[in-house]
Protein backbone atom coordinates (compact mmCIF):
# COMPACT_ATOMS: atom_id res chain seq x y z
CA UNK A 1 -62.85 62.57 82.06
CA UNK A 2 -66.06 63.08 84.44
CA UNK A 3 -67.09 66.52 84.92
CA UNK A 4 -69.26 67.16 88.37
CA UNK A 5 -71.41 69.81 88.84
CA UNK A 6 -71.98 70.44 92.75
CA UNK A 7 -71.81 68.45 95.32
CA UNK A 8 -75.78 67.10 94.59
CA UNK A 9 -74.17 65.01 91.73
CA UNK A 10 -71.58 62.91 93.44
CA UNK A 11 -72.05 59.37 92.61
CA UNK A 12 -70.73 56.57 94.67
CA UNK A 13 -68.39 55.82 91.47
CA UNK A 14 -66.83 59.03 91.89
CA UNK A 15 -66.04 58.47 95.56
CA UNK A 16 -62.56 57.31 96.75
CA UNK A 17 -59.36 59.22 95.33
CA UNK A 18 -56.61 61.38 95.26
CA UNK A 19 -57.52 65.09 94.96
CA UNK A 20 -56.30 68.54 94.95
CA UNK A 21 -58.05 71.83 95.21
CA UNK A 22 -58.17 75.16 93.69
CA UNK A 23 -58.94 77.99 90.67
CA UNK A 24 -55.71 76.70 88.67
CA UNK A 25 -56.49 79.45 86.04
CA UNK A 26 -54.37 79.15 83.57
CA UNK A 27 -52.81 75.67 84.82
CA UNK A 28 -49.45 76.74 84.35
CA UNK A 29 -46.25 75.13 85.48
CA UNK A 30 -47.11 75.61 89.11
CA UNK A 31 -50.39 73.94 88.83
CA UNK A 32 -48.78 71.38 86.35
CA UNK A 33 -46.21 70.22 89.41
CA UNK A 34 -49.64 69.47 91.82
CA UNK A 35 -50.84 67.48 89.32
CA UNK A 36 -48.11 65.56 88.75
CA UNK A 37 -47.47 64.86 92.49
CA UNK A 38 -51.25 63.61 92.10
CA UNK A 39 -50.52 61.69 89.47
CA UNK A 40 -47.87 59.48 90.84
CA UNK A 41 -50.14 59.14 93.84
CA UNK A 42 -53.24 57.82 92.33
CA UNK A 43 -51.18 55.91 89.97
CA UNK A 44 -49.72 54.15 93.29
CA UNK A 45 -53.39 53.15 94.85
CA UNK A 46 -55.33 53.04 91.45
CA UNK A 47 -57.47 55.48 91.89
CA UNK A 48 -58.46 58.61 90.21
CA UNK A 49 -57.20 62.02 90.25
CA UNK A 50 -60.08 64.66 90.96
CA UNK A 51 -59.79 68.03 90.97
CA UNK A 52 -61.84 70.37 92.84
CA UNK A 53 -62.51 74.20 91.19
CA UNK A 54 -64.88 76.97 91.99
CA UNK A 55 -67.00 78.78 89.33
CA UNK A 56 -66.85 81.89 89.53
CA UNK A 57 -63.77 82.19 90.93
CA UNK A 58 -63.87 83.37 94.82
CA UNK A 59 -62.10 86.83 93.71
CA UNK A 60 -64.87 87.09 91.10
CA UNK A 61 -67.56 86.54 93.15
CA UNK A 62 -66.42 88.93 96.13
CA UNK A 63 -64.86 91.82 93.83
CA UNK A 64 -67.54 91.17 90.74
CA UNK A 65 -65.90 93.44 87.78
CA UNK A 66 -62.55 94.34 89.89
CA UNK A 67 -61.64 90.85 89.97
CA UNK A 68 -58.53 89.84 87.78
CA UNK A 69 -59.01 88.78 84.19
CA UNK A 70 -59.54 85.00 83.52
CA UNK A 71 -56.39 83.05 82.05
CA UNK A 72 -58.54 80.33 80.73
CA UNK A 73 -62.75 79.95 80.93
CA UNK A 74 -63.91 76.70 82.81
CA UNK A 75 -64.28 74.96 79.41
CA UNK A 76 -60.75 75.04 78.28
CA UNK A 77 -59.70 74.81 81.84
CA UNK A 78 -60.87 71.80 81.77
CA UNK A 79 -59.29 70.42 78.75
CA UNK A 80 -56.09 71.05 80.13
CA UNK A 81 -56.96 69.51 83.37
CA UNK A 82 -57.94 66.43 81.29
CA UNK A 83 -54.06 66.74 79.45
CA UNK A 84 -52.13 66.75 82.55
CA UNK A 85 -54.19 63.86 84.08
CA UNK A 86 -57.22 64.59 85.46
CA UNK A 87 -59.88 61.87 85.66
CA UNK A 88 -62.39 64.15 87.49
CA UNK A 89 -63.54 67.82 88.16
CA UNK A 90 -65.53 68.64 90.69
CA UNK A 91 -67.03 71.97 89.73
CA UNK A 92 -68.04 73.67 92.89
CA UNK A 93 -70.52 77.00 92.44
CA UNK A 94 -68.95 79.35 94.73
CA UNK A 95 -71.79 80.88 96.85
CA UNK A 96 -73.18 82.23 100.02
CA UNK A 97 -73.48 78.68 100.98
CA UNK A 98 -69.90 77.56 100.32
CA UNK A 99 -68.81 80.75 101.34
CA UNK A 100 -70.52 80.46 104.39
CA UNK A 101 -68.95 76.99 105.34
CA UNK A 102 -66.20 76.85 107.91
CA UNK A 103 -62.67 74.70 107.30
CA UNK A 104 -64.28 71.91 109.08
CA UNK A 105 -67.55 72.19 107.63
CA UNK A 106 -65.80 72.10 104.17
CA UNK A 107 -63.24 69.43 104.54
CA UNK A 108 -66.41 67.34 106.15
CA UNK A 109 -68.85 68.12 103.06
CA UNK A 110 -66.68 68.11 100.45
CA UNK A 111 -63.74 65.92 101.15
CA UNK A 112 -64.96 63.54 103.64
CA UNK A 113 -68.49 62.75 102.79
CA UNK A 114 -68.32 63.88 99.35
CA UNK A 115 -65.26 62.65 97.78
CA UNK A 116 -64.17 59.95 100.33
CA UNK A 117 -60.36 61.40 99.58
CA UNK A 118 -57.58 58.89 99.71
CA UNK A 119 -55.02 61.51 100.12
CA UNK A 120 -54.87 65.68 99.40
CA UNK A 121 -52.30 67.35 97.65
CA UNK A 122 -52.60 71.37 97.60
CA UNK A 123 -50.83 73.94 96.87
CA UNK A 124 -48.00 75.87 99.35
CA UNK A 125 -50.34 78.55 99.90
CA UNK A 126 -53.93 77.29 100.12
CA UNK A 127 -56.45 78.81 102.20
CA UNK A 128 -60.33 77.69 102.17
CA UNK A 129 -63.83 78.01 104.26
CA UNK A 130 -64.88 81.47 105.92
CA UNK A 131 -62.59 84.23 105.85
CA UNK A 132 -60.14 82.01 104.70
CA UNK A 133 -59.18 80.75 107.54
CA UNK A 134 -58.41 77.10 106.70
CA UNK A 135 -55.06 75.96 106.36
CA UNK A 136 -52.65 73.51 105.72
CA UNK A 137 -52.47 72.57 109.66
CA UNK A 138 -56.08 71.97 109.63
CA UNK A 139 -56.46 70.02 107.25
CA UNK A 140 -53.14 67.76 108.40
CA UNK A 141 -55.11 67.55 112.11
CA UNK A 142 -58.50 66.45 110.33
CA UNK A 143 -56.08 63.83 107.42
CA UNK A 144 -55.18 61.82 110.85
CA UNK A 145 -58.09 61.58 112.56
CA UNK A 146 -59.81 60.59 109.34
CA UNK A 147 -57.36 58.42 108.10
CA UNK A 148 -56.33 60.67 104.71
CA UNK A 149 -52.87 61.97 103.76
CA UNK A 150 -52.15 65.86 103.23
CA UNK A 151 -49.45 66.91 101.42
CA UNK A 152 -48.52 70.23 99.63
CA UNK A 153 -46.06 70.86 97.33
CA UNK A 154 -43.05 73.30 96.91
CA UNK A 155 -43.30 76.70 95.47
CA UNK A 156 -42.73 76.18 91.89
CA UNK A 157 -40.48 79.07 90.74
CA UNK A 158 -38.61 80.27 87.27
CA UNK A 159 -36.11 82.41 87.10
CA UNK A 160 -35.91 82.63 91.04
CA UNK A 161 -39.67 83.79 91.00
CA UNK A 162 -42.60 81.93 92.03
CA UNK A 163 -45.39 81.21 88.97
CA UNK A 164 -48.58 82.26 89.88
CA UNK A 165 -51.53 83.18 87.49
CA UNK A 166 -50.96 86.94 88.68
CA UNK A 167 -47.47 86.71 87.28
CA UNK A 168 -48.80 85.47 84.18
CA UNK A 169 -51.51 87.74 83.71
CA UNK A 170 -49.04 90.83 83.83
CA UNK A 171 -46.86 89.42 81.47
CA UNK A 172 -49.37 89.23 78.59
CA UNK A 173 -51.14 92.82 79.51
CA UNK A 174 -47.77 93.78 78.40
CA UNK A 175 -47.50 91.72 75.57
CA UNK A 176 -44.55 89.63 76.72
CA UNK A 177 -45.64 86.23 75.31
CA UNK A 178 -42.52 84.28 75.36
CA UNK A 179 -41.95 84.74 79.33
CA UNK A 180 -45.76 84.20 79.76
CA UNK A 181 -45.28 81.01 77.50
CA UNK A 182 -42.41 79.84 80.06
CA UNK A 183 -44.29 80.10 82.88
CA UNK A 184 -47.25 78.54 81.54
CA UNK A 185 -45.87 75.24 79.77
CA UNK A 186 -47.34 76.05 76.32
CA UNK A 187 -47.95 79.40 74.38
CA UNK A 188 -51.18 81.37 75.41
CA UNK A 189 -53.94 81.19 73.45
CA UNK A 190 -57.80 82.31 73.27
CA UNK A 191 -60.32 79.53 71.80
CA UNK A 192 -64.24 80.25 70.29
CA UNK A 193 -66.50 79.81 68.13
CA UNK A 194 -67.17 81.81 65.14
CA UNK A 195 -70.42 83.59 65.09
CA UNK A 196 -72.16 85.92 62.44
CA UNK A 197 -72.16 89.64 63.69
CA UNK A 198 -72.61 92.79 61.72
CA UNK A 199 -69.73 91.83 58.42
CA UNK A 200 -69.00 95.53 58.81
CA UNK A 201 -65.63 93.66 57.78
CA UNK A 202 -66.71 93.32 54.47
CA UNK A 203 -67.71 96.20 53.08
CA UNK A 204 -63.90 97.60 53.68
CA UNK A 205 -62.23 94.79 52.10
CA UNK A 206 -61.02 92.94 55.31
CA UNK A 207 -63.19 90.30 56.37
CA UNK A 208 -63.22 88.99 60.00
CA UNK A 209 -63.88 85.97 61.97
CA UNK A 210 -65.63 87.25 65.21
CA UNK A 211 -65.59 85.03 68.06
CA UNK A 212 -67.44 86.87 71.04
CA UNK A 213 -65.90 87.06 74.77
CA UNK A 214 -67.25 86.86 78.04
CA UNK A 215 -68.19 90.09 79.82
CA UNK A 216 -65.05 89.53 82.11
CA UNK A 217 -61.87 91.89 82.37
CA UNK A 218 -60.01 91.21 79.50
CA UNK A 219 -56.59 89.88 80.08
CA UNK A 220 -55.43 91.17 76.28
CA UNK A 221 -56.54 94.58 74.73
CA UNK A 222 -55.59 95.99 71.52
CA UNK A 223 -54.33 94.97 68.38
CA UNK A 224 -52.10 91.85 67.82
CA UNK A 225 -50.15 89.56 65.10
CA UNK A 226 -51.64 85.95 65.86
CA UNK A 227 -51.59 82.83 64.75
CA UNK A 228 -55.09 81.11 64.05
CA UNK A 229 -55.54 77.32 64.07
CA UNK A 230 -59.03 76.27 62.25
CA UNK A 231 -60.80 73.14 63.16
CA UNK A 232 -59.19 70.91 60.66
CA UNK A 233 -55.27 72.12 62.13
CA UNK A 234 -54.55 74.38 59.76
CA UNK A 235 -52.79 77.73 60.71
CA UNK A 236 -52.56 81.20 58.87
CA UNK A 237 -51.00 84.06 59.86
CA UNK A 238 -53.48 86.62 60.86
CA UNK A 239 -54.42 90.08 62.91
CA UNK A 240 -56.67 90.44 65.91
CA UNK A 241 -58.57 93.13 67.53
CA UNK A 242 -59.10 92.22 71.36
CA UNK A 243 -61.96 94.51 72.58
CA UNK A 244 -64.79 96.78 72.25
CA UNK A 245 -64.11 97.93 68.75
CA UNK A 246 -64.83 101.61 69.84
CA UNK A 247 -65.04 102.76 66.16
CA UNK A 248 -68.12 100.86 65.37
CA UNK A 249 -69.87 101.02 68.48
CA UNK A 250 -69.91 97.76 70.09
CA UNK A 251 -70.52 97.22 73.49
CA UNK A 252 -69.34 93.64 73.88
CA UNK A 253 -66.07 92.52 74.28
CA UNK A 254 -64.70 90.67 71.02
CA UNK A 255 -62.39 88.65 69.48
CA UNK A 256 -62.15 89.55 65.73
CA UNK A 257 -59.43 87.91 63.52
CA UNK A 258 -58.42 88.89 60.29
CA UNK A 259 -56.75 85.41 58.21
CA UNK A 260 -54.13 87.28 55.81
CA UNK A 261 -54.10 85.33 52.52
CA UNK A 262 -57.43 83.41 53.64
CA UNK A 263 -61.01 83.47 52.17
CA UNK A 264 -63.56 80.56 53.04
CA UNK A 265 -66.47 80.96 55.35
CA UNK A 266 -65.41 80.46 58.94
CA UNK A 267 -69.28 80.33 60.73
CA UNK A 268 -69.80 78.19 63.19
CA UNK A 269 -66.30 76.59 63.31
CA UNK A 270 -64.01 76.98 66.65
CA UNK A 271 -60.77 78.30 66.22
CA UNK A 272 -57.42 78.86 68.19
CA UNK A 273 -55.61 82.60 68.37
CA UNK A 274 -52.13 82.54 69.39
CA UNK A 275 -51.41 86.28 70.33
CA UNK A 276 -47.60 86.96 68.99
CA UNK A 277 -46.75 90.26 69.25
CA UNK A 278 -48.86 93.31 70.51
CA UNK A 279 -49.17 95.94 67.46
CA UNK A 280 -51.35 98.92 68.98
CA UNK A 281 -54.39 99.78 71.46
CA UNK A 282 -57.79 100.02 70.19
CA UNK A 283 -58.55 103.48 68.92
CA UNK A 284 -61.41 105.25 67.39
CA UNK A 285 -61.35 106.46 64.04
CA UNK A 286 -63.03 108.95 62.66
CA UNK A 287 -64.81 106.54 59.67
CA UNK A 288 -64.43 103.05 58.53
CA UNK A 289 -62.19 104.90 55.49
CA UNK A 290 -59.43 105.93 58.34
CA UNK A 291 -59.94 102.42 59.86
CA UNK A 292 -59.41 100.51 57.04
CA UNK A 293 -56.51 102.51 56.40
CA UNK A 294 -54.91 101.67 59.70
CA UNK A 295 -55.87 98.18 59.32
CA UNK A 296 -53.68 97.88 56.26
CA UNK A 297 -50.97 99.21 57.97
CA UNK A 298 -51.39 96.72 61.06
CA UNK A 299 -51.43 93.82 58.50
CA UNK A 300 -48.38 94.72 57.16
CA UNK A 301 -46.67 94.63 59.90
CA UNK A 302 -48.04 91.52 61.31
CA UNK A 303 -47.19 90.12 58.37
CA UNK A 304 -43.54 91.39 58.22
CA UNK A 305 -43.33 90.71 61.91
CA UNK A 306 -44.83 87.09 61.63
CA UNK A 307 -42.35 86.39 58.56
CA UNK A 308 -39.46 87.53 60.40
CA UNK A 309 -40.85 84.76 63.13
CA UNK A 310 -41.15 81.42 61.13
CA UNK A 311 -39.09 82.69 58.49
CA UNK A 312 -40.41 81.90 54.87
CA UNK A 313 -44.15 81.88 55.23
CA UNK A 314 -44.06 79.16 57.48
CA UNK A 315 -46.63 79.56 59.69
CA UNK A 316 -46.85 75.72 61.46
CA UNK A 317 -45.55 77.22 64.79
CA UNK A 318 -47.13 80.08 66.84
CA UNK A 319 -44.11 80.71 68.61
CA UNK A 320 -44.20 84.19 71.17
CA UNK A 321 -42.78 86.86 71.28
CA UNK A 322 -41.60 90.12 73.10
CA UNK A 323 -43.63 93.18 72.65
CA UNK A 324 -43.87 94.89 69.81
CA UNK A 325 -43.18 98.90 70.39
CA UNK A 326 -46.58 100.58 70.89
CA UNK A 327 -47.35 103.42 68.55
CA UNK A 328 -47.89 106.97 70.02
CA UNK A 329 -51.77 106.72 68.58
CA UNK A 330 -52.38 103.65 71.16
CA UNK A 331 -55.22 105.65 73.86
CA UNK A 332 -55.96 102.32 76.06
CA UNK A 333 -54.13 102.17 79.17
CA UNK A 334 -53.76 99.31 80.42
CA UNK A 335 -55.02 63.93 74.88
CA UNK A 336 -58.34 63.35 72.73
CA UNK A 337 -60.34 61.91 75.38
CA UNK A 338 -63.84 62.44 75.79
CA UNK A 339 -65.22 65.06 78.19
CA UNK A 340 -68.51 63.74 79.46
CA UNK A 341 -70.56 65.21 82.41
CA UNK A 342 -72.44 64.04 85.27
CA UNK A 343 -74.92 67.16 85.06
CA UNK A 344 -74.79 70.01 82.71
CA UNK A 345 -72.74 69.57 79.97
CA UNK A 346 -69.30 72.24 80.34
CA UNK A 347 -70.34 75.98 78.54
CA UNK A 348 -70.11 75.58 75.18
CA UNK A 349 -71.79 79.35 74.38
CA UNK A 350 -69.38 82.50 74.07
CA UNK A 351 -67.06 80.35 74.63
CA UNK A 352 -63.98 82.20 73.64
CA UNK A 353 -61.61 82.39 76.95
CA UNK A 354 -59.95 85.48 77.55
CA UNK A 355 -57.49 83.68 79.21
């Protein structure tokens, strides 16, 4: 798996291929059929599948903070690329340039001259260059006179309903993980890496694994039973806190996970969080004394609730959920390949994707 940083880094290697384009945040089932038409072109000519994103994300960088949480950061985005057969992404930084570009302009710069595309596959609804006002048609006109194919595939729908990431996104802010998981392939999950912070933790008895956020919308807030993988595939039963942790004062959005049963030191090791059920909404308490109290109760229930799950202890699968029932205190409202780059190397800091 190559991963290309601009347009500046295209290498003659990287020329010639089948490619699609998009955000494919959260590359859920939808995204997953694309690929898969890709696939069984570029396995037809022999040659790689690319896949073009933006970063940020066009609705992040027009709406800034109002834009729609992130399903998955570019790192893990990525990986999954690379699991459903990606060979190359083509990491495009959305700006005033690109922005600027007309259809033409972009299918010219990016497609013709930089990728050399064998054929296009894209998605039902795609729209790109100024004011969106590229389309499907366009792109078909420019494929013959070029020589390329353009395809695009067929809305991909469960349940009678098209999958999009916006679908997604509302199932988890409600804490409906097993519909989320069926629209997305897999069950949703966050990823980081451990980091020291204050241990506040500690001195109540309930040590936490803190794995900081980016300063995005969050797509999960509150309190949840989860699932943690470590590093070494091992899973525990466990509580997180998605948020600001308003009791202590933080101003950065977090990722804190509590292992039930668990004490080893956790520093500097990435872990997985598979959100199960939605307990409560981040409150603050008057003193840690009233917060630790609470947190007892939350960890019996997540451990009730995550027994009740697996049955027996068993904790090997982090199977969803539906929501828990909020309580009336809740205040909030709302493949092992190798990765290597041509440039920069894929963000490795706060890396914990909030989606």
């Amino acid at each position: 798996m190559r991963v290309i940083r601009g347009l500046h880094n295209l290498k003659a290697a990287h020329r010639g291929c089948v490619a699609t384009i998009g955000n494919f945040d959260g590359v859920h089932r939808g995204h997953q059929a694309i690929l898969q038409q890709c696939r069984e072109h570029a396995a037809r000519w022999s040659v790689p599948l690319t896949v073009v994103v933006f970063e940020p994300q066009p609705r992040e960088f027009f709406a800034g903070d109002q834009a729609p949480p992130r399903l998955t950061r570019l790192r893990e985005k990525v990986r999954l690329l690379r699991d459903f057969g990606a060979e190359q992404v083509l990491v495009l930084p959305f700006n005033d340039a690109l922005r600027s570009l007309t259809g033409r302009e972009f299918i010219d710069q990016v497609l013709i001259d930089g990728l050399g595309v064998k054929h296009l596959v894209v998605g039902d609804d795609f729209r790109f260059g100024c004011d969106r006002r590229g389309d499907f048609a366009l792109l078909a006109e420019v494929g013959r006179e070029q020589g390329f194919g353009v395809e695009h595939t067929r809305t991909f729908t469960v349940d009678d309903e098209r999958v999009s990431s916006t679908r997604v996104r509302t199932l988890l802010a409600s804490g409906n993980f097993s519909a989320a998981a069926r629209l997305l392939g897999r069950a949703y999950s966050l990823h980081g890496r451990v980091v020291r912070d204050r241990q506040l933790g500690r001195t109540i008895g309930v040590p936490t694994a803190n794995l900081p956020l980016m300063p995005q919308p969050l797509t999960l807030r509150g309190v949840y039973a989860v699932v943690a993988e470590l590093e070494n595939g091992e899973r525990y039963p466990a509580v997180a806190n998605v948020g600001f942790r308003p009791t202590v004062g933080s101003d950065r959005p977090t990722l804190e996970v509590h292992l039930l049963d668990f004490n080893a030191d956790l520093y500097g090791q990435r872990m997985t969080v598979f959100p199960c059920a939605r307990l409560r909404g981040e409150v603050k308490f008057d003193g840690l004394e009233a917060l630790k109290a609470q947190i007892e109760r939350d960890q019996a229930r997540a451990r009730h609730y995550l027994s009740a799950m697996v049955g027996k202890q068993d904790y090997s699968l982090p199977l969803a959920s539906a929501p828990l029932g909020r309580e009336s205190m809740s205040s909030d409202t709302g493949s092992s390949n190798t990765i290597s780059s041509d440039s920069s190397s894929a963000d490795d800091a706060a890396d914990a994707n909030n989606g």
